[in-house]
N, C-alpha and C. Protein backbone atom coordinates (compact mmCIF):
# COMPACT_ATOMS: atom_id res chain seq x y z
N UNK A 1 -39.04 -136.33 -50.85
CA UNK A 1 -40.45 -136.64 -50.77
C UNK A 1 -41.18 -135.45 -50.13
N UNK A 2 -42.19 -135.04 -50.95
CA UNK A 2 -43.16 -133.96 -50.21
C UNK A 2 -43.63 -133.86 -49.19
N UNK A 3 -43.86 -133.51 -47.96
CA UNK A 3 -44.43 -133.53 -46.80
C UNK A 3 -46.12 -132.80 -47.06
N UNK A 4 -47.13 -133.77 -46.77
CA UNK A 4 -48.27 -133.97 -46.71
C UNK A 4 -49.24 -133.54 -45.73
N UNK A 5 -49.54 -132.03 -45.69
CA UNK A 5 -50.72 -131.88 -44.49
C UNK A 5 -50.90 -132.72 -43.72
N UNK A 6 -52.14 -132.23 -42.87
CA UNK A 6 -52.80 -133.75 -42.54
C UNK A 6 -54.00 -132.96 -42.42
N UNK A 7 -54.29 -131.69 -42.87
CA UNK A 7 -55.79 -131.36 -43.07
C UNK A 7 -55.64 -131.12 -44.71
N UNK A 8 -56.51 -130.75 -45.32
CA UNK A 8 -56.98 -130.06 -46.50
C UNK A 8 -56.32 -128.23 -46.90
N UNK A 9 -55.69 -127.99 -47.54
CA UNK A 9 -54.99 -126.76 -48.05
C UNK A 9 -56.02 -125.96 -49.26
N UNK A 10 -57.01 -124.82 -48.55
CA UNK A 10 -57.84 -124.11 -49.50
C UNK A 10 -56.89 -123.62 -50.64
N UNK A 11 -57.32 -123.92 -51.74
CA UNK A 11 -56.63 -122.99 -53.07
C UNK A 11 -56.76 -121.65 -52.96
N UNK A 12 -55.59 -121.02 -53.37
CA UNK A 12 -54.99 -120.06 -53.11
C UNK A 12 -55.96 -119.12 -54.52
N UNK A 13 -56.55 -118.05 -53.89
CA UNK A 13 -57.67 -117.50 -54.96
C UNK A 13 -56.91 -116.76 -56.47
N UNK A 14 -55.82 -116.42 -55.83
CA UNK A 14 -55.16 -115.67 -56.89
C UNK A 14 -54.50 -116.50 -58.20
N UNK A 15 -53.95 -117.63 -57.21
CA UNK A 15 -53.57 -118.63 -58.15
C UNK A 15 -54.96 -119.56 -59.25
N UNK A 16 -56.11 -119.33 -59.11
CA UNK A 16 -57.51 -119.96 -59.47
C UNK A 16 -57.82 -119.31 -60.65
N UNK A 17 -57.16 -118.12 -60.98
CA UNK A 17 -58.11 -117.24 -62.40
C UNK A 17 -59.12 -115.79 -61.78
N UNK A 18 -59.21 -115.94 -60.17
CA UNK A 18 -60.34 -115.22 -59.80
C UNK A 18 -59.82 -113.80 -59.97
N UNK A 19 -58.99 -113.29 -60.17
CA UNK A 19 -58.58 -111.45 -60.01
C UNK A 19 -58.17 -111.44 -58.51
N UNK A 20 -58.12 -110.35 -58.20
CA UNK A 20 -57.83 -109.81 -57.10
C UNK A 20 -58.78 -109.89 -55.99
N UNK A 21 -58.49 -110.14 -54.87
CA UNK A 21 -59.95 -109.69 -53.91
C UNK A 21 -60.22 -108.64 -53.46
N UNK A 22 -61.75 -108.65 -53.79
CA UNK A 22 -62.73 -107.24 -53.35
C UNK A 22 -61.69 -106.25 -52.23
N UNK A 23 -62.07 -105.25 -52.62
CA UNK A 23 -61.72 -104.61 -51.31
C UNK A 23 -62.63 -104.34 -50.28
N UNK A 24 -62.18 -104.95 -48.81
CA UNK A 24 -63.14 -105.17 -47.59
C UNK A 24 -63.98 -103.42 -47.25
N UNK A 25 -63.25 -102.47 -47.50
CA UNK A 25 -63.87 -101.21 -47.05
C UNK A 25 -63.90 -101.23 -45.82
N UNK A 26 -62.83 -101.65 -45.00
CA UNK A 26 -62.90 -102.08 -43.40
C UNK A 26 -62.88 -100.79 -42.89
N UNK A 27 -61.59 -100.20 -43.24
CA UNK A 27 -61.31 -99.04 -42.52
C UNK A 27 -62.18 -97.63 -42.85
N UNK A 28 -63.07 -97.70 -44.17
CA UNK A 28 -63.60 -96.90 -44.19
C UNK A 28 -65.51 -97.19 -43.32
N UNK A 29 -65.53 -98.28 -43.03
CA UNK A 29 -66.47 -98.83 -41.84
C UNK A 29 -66.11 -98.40 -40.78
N UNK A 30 -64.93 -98.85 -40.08
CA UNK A 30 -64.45 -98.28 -38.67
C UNK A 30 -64.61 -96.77 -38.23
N UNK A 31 -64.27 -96.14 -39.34
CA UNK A 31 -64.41 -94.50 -39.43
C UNK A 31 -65.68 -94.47 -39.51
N UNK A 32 -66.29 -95.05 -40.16
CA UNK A 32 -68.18 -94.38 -40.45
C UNK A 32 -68.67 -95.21 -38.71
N UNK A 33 -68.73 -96.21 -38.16
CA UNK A 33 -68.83 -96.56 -37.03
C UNK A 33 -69.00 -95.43 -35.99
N UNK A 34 -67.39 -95.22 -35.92
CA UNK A 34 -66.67 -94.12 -34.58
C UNK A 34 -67.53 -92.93 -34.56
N UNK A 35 -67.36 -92.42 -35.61
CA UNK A 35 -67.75 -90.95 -36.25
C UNK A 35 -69.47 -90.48 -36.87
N UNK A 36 -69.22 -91.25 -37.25
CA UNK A 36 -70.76 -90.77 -37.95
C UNK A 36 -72.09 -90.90 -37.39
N UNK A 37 -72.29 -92.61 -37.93
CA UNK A 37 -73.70 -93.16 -37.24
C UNK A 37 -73.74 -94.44 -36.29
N UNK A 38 -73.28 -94.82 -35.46
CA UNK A 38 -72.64 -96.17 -35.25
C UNK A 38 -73.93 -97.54 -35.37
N UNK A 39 -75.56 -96.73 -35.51
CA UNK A 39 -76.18 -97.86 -35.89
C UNK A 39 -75.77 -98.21 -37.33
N UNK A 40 -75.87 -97.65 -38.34
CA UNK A 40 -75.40 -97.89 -39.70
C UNK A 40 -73.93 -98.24 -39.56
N UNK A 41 -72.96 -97.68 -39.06
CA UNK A 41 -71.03 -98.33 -39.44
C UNK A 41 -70.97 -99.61 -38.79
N UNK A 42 -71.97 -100.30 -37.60
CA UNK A 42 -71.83 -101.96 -37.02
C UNK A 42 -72.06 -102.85 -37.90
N UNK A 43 -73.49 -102.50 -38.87
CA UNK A 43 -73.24 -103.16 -40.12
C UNK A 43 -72.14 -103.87 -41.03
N UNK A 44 -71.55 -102.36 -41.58
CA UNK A 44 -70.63 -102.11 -41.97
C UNK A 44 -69.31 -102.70 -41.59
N UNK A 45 -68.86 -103.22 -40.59
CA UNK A 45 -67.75 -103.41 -39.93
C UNK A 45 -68.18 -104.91 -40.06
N UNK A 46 -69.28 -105.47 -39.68
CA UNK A 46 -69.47 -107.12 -39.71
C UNK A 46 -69.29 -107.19 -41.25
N UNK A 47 -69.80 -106.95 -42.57
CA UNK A 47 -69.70 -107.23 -43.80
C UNK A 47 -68.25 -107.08 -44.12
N UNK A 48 -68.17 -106.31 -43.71
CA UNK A 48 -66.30 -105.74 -44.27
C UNK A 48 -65.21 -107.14 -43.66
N UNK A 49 -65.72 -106.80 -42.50
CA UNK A 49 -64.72 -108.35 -41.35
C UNK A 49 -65.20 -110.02 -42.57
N UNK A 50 -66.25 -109.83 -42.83
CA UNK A 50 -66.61 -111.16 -44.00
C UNK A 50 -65.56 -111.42 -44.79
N UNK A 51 -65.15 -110.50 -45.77
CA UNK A 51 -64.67 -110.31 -46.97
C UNK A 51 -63.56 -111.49 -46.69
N UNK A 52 -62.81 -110.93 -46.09
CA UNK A 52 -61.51 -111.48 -45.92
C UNK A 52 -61.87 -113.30 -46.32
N UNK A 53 -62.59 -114.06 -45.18
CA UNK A 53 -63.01 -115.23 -44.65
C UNK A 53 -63.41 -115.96 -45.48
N UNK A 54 -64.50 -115.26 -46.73
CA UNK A 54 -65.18 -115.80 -47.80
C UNK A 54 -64.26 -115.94 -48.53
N UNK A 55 -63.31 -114.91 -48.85
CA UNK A 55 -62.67 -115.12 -50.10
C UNK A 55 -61.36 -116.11 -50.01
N UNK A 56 -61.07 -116.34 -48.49
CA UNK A 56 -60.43 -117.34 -48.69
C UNK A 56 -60.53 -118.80 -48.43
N UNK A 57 -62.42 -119.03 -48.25
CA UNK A 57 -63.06 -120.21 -48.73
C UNK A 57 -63.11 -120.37 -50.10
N UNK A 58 -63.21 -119.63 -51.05
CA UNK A 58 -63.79 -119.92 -52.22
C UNK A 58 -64.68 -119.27 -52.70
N UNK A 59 -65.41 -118.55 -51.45
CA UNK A 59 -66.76 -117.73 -51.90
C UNK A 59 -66.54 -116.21 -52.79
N UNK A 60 -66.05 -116.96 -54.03
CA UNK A 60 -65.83 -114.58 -54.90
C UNK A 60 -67.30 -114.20 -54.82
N UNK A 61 -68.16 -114.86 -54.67
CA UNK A 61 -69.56 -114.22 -54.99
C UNK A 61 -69.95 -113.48 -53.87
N UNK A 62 -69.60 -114.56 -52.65
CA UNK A 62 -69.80 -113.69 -51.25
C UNK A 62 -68.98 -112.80 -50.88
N UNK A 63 -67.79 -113.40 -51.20
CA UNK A 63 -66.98 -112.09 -50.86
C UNK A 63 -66.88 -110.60 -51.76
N UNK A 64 -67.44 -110.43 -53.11
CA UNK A 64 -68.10 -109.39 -53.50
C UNK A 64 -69.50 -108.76 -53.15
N UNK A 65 -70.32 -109.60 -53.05
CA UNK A 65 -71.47 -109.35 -51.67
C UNK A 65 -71.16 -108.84 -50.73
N UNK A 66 -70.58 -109.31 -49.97
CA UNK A 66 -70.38 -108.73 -49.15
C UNK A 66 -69.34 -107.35 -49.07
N UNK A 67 -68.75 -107.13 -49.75
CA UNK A 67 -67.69 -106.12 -50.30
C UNK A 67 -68.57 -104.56 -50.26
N UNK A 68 -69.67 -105.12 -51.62
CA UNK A 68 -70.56 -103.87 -51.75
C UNK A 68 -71.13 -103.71 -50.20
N UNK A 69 -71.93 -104.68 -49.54
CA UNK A 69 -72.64 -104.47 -48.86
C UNK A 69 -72.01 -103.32 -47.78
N UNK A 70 -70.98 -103.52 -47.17
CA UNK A 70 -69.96 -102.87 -46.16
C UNK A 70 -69.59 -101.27 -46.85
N UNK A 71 -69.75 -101.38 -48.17
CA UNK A 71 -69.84 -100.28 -49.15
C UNK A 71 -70.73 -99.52 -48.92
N UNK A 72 -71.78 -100.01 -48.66
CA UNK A 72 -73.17 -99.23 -49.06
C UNK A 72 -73.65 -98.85 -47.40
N UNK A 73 -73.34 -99.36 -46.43
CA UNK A 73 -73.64 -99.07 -45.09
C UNK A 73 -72.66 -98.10 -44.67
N UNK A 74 -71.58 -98.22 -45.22
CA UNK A 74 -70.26 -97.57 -44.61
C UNK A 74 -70.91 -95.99 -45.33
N UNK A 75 -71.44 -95.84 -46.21
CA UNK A 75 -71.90 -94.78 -47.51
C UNK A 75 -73.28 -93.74 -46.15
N UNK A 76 -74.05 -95.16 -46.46
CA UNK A 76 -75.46 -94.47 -45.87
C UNK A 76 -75.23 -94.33 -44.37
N UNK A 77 -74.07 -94.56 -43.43
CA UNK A 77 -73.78 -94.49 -41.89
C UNK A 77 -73.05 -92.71 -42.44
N UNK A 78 -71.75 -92.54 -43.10
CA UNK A 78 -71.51 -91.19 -42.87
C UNK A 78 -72.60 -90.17 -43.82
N UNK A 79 -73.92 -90.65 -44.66
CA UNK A 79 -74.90 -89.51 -44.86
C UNK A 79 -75.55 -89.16 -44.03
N UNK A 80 -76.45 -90.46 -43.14
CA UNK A 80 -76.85 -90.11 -42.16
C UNK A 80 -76.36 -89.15 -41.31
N UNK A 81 -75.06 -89.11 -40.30
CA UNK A 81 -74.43 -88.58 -39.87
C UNK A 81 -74.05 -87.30 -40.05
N UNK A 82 -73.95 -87.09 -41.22
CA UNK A 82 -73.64 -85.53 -41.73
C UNK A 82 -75.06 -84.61 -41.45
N UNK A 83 -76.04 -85.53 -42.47
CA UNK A 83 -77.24 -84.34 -42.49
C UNK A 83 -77.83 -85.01 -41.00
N UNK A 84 -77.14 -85.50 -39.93
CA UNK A 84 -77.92 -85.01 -38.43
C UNK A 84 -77.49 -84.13 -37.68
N UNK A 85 -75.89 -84.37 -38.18
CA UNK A 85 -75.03 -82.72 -37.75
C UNK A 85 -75.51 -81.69 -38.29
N UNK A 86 -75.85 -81.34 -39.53
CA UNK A 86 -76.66 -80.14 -40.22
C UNK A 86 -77.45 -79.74 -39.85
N UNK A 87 -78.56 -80.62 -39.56
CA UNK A 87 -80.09 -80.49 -38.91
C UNK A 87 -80.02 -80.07 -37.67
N UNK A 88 -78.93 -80.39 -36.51
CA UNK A 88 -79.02 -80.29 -35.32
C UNK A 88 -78.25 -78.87 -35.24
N UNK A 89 -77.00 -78.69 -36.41
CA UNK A 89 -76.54 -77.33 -36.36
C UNK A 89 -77.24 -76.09 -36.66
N UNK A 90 -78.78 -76.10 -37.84
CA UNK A 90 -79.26 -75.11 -38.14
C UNK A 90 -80.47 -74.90 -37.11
């Protein structure tokens, strides 16, 4: 006889049809954080930390939302960063 939770067991995303999950871009957040701009990589590091959480509610929509989003901060934290090193170097 099967042994029966006694909470609720989220479906397993991979097993659902959904593909693979997003990639969080964590570590390339942590680095843009440390290094670059850390107002733009805090962003970055909360969206990225999402990914994981959503996608193993159910949320592929959020958890690709949020995927890019950690994408795009993690992006615009090391531009910033570069051209303030440039600016401050010339």
């Amino acid at each position: 006889m099967p042994v029966i939770p006694p909470w609720p067991q989220p479906a397993l995303p991979e097993l659902t049809g959904q593909g693979p999950p997003p990639n969080s871009h964590l570590t390339w957040a942590w680095i843009a954080a440390l290094l670059f701009s850390w107002p733009l990589g805090i962003p970055a590091v909360v969206y990225a930390n999402r990914v994981a959480r959503k996608w193993a509610e159910g949320d592929v929509w959020g958890a690709r939302q949020d995927s890019e989003q950690a994408q795009t901060f993690a992006i615009l934290s090391m531009v910033f960063g570069l051209a303030l090193c440039l600016f401050l170097l010339t």
